[in-house]
PDB file of N, CA and C in Angstrom:
ATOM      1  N   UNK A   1     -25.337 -73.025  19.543  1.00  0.00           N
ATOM      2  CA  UNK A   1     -24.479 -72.067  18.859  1.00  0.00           C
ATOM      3  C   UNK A   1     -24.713 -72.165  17.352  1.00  0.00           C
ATOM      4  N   UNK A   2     -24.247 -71.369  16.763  1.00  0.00           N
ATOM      5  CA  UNK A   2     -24.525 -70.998  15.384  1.00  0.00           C
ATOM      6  C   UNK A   2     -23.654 -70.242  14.458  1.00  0.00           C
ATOM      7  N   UNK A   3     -22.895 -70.460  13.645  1.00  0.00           N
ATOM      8  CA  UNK A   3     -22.005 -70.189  12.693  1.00  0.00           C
ATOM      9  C   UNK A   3     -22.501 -69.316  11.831  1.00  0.00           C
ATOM     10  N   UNK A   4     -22.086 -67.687  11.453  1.00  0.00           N
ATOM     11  CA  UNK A   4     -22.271 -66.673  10.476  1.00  0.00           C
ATOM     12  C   UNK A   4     -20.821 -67.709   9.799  1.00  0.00           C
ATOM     13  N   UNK A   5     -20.976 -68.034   8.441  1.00  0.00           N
ATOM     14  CA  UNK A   5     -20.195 -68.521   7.754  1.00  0.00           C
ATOM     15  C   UNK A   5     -20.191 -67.503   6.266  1.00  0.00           C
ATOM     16  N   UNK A   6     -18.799 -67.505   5.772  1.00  0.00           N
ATOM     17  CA  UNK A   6     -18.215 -66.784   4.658  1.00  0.00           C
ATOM     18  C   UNK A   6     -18.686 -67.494   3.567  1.00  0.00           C
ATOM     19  N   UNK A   7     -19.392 -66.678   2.818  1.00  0.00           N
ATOM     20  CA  UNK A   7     -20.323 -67.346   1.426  1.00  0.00           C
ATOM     21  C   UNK A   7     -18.996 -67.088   0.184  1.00  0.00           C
ATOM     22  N   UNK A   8     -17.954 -66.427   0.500  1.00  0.00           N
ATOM     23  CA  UNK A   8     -17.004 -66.719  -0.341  1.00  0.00           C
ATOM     24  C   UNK A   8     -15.709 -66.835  -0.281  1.00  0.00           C
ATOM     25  N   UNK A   9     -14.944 -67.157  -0.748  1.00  0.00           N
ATOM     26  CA  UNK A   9     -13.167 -66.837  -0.667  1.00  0.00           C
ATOM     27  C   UNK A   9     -13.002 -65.487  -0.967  1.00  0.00           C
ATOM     28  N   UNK A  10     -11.981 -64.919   0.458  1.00  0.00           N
ATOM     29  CA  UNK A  10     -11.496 -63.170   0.381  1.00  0.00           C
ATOM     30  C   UNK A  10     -11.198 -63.145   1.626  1.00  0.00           C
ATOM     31  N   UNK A  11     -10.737 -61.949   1.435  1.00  0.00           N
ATOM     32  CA  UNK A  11      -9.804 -61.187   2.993  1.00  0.00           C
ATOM     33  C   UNK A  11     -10.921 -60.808   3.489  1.00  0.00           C
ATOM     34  N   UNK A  12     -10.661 -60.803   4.750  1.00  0.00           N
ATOM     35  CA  UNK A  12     -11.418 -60.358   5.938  1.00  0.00           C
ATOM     36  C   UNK A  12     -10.616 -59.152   6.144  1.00  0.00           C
ATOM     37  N   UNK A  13     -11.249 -57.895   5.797  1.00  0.00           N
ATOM     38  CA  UNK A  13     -11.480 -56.712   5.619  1.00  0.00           C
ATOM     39  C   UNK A  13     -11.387 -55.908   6.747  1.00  0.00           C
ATOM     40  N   UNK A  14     -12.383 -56.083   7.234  1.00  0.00           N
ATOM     41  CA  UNK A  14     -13.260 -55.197   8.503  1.00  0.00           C
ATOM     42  C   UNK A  14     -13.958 -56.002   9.407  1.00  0.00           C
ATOM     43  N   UNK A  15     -13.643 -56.134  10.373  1.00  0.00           N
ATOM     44  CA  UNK A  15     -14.462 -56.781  11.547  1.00  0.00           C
ATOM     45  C   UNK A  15     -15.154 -55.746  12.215  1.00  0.00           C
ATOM     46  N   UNK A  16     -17.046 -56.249  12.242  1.00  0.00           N
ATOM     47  CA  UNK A  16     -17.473 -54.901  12.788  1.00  0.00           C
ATOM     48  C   UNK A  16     -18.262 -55.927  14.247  1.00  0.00           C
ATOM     49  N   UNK A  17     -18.463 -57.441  14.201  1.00  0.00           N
ATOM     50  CA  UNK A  17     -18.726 -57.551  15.263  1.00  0.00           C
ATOM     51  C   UNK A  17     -17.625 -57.429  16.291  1.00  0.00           C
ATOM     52  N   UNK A  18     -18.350 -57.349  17.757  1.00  0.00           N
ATOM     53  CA  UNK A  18     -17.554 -57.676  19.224  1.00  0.00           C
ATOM     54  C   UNK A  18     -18.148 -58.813  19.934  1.00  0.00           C
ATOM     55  N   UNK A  19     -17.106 -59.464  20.912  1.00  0.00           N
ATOM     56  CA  UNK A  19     -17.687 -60.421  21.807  1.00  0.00           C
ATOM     57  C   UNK A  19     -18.944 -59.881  22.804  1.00  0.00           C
ATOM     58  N   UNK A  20     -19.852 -60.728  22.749  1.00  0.00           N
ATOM     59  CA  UNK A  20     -21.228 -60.406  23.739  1.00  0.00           C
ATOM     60  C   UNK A  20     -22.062 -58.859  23.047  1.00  0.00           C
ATOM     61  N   UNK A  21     -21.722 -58.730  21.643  1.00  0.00           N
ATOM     62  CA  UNK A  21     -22.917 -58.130  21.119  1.00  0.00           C
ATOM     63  C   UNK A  21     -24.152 -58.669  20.844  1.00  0.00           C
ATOM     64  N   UNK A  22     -25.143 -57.872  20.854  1.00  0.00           N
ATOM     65  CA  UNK A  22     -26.653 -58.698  20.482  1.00  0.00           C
ATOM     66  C   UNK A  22     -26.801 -58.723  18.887  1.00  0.00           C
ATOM     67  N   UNK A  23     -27.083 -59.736  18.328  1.00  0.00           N
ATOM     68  CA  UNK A  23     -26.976 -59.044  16.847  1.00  0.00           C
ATOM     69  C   UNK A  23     -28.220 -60.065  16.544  1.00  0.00           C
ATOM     70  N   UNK A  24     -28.783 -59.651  15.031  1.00  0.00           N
ATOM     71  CA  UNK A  24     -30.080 -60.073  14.863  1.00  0.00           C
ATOM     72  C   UNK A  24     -30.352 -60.475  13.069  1.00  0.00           C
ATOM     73  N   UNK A  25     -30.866 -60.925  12.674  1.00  0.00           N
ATOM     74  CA  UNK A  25     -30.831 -61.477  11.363  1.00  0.00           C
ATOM     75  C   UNK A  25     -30.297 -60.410  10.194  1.00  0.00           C
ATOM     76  N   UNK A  26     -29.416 -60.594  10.121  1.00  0.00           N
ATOM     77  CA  UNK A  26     -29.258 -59.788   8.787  1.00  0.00           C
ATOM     78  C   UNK A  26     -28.533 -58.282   9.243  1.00  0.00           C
ATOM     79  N   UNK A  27     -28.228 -58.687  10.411  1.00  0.00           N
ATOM     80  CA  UNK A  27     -26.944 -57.639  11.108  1.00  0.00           C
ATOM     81  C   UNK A  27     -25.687 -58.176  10.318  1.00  0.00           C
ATOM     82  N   UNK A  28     -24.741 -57.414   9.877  1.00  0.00           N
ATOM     83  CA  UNK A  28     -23.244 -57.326   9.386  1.00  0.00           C
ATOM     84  C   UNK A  28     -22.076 -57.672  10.499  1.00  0.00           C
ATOM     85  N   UNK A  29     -21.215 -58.437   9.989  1.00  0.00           N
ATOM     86  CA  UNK A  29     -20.552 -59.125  11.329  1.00  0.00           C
ATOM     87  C   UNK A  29     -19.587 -58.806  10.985  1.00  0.00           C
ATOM     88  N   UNK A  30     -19.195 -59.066   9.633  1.00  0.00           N
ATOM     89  CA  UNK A  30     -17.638 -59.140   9.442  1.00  0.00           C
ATOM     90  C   UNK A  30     -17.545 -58.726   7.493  1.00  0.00           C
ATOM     91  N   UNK A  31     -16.793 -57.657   7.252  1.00  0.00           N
ATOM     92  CA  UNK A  31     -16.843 -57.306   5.584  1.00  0.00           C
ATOM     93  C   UNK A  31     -15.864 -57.972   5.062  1.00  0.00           C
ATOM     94  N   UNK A  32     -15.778 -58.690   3.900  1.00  0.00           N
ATOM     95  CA  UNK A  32     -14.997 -59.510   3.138  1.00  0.00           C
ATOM     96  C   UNK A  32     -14.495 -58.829   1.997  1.00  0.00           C
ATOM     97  N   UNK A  33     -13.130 -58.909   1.138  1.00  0.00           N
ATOM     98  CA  UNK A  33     -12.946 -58.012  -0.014  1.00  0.00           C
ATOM     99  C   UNK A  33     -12.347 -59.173  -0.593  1.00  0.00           C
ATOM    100  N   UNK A  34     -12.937 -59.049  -1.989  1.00  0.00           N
ATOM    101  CA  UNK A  34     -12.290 -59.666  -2.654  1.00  0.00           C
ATOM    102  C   UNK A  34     -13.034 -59.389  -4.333  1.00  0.00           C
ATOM    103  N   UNK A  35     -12.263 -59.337  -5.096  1.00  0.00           N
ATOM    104  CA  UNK A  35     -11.455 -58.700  -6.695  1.00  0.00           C
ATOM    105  C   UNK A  35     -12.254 -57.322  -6.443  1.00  0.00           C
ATOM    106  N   UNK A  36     -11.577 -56.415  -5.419  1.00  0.00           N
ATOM    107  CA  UNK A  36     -12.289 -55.053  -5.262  1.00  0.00           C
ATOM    108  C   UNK A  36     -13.566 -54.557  -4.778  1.00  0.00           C
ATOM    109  N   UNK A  37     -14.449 -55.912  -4.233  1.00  0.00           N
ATOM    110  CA  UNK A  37     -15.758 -55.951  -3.741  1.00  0.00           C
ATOM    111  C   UNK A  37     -16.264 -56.037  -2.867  1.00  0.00           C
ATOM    112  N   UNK A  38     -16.446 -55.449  -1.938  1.00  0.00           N
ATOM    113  CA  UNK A  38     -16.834 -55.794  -0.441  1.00  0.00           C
ATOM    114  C   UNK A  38     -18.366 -56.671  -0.185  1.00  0.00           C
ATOM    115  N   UNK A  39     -18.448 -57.426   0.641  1.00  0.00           N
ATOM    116  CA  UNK A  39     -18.668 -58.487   0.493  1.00  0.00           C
ATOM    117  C   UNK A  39     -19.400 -58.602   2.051  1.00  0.00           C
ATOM    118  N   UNK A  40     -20.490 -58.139   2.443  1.00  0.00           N
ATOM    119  CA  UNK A  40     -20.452 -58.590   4.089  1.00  0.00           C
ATOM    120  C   UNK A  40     -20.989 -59.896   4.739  1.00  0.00           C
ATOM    121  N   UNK A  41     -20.662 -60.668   5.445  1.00  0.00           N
ATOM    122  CA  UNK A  41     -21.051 -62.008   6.471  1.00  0.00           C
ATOM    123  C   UNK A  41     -22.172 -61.098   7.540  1.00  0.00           C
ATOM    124  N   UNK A  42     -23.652 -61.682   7.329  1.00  0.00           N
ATOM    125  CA  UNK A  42     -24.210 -61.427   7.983  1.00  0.00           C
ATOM    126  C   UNK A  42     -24.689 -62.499   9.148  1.00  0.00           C
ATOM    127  N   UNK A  43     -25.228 -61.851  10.140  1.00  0.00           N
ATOM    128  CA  UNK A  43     -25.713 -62.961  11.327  1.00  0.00           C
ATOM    129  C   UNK A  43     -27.181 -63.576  11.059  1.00  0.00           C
ATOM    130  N   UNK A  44     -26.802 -65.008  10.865  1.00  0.00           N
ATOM    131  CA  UNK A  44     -27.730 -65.648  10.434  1.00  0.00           C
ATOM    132  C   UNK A  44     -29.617 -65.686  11.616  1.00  0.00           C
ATOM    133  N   UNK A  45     -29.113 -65.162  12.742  1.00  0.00           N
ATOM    134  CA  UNK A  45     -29.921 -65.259  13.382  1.00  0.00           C
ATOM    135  C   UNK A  45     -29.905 -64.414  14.814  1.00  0.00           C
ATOM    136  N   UNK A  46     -31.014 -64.469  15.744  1.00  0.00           N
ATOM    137  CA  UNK A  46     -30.769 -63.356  16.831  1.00  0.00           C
ATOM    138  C   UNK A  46     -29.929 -64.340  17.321  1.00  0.00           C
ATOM    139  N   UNK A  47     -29.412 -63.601  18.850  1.00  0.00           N
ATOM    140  CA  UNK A  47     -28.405 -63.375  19.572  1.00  0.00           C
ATOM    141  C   UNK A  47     -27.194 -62.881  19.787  1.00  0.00           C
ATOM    142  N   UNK A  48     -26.194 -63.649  20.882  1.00  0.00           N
ATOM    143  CA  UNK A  48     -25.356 -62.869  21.062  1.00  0.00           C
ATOM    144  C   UNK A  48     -23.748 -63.518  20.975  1.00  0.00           C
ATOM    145  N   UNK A  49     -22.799 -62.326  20.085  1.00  0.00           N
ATOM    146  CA  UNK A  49     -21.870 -62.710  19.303  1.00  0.00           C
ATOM    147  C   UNK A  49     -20.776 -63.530  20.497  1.00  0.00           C
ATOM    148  N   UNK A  50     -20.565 -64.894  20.371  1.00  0.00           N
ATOM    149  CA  UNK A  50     -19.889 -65.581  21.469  1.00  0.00           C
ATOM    150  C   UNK A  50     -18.319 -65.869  21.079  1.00  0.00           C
ATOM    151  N   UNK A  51     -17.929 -65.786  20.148  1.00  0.00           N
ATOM    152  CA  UNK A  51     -16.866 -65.083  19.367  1.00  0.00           C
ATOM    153  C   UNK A  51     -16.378 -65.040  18.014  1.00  0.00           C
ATOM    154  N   UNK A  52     -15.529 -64.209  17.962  1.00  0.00           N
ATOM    155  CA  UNK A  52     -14.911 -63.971  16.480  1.00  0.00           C
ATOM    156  C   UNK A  52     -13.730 -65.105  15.756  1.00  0.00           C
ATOM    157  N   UNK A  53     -13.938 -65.443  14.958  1.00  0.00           N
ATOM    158  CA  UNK A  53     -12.810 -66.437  14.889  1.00  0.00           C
ATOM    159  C   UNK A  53     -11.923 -66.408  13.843  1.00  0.00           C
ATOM    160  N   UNK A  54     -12.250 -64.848  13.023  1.00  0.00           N
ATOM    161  CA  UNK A  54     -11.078 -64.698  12.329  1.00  0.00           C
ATOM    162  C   UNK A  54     -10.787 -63.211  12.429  1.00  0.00           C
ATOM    163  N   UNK A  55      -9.553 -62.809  11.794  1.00  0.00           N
ATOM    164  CA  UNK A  55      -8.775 -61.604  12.261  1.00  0.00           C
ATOM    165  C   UNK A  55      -8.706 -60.849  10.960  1.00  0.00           C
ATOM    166  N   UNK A  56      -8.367 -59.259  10.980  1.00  0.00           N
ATOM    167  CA  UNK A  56      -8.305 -58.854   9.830  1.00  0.00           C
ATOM    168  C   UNK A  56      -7.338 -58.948   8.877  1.00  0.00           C
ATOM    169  N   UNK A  57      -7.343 -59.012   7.527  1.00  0.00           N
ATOM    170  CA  UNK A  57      -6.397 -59.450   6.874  1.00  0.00           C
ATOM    171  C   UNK A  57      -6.065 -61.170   6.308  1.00  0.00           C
ATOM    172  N   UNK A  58      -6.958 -61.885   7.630  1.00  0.00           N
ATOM    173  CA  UNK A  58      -6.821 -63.089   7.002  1.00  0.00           C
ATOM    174  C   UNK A  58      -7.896 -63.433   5.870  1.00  0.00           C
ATOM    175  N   UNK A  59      -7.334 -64.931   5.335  1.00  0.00           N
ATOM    176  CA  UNK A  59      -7.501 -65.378   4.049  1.00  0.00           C
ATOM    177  C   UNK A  59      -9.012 -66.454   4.484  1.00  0.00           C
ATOM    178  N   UNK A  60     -10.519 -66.119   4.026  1.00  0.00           N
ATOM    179  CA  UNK A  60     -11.215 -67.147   4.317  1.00  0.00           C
ATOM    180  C   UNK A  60     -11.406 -67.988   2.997  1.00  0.00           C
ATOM    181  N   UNK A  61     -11.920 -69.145   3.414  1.00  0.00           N
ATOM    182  CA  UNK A  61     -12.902 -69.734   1.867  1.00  0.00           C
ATOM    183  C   UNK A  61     -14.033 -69.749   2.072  1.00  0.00           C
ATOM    184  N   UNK A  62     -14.591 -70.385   1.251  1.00  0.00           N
ATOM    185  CA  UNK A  62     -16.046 -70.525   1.086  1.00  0.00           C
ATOM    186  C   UNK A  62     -16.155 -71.321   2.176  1.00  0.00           C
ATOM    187  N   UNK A  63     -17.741 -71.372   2.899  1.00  0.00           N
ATOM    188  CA  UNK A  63     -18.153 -71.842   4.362  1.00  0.00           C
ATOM    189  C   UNK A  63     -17.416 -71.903   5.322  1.00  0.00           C
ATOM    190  N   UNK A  64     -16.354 -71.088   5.530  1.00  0.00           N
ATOM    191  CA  UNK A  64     -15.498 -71.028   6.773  1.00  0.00           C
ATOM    192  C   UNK A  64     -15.867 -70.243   7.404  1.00  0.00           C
ATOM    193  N   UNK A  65     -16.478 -70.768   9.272  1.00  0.00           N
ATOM    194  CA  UNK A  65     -17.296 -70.114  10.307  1.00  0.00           C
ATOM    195  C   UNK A  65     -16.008 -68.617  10.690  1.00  0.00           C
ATOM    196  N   UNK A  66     -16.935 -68.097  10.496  1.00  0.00           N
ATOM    197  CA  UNK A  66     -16.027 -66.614  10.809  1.00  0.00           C
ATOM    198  C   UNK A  66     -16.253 -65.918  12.087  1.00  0.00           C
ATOM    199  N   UNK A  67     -17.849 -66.043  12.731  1.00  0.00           N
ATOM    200  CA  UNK A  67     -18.233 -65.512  13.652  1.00  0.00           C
ATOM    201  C   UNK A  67     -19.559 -66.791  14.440  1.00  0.00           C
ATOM    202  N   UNK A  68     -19.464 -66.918  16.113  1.00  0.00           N
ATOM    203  CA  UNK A  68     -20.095 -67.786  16.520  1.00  0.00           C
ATOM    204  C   UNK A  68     -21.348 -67.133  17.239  1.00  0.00           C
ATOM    205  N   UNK A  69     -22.126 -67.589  17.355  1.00  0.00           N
ATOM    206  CA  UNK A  69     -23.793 -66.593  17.380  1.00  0.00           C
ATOM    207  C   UNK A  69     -24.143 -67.628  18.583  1.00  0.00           C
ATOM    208  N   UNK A  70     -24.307 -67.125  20.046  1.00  0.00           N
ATOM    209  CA  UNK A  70     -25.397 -67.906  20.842  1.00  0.00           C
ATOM    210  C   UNK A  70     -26.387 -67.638  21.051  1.00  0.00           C
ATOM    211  N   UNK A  71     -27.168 -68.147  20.304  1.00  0.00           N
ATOM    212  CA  UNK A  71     -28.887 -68.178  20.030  1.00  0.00           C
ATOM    213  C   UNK A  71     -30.049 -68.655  20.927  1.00  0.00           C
ATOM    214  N   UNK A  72     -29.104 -69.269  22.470  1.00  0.00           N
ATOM    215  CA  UNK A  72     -29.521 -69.646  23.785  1.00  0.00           C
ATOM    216  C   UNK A  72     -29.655 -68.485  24.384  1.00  0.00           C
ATOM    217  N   UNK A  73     -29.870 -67.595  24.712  1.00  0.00           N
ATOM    218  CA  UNK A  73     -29.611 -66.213  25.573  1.00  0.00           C
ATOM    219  C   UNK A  73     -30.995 -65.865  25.036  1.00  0.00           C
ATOM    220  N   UNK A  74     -31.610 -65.779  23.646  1.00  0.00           N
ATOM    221  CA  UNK A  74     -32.187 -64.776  23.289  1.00  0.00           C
ATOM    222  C   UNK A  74     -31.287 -63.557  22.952  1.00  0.00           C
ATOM    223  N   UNK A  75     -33.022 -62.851  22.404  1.00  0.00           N
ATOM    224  CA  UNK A  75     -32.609 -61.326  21.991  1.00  0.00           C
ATOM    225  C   UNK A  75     -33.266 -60.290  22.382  1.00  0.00           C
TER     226      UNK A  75
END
């Protein structure tokens, strides 16, 4: 497994992944806002999204796993 992690402190905005999507390097998982800037968490690598682990509106920080990537399945 594999962690798309939040490169900054901000609200979690927009969640655009789902559970058991295929997603692939540099796919958009989850948009972050913060001082007016949107901000997106991309998937660090192929596979498939095994879940979401934060909700919209909540508060992340810096390196907090936001979305879990299983990279065992393939793509």
């Amino acid at each position: 497994m594999i962690d798309a992690k939040a490169e900054i402190v901000g609200n979690v905005w927009k969640i655009l992944a789902r559970e058991g999507d295929q997603v692939g390097p540099g796919d958009p998982l989850v948009i972050l806002e913060t001082m007016k800037m949107e901000i997106p968490v991309v998937a660090p690598a192929h596979g498939h999204v095994a879940s979401v682990l934060v909700s919209e509106g909540q508060i992340v920080q810096e390196g907090d796993p936001v979305v879990e990537i299983d990279d065992t399945l393939g793509a």
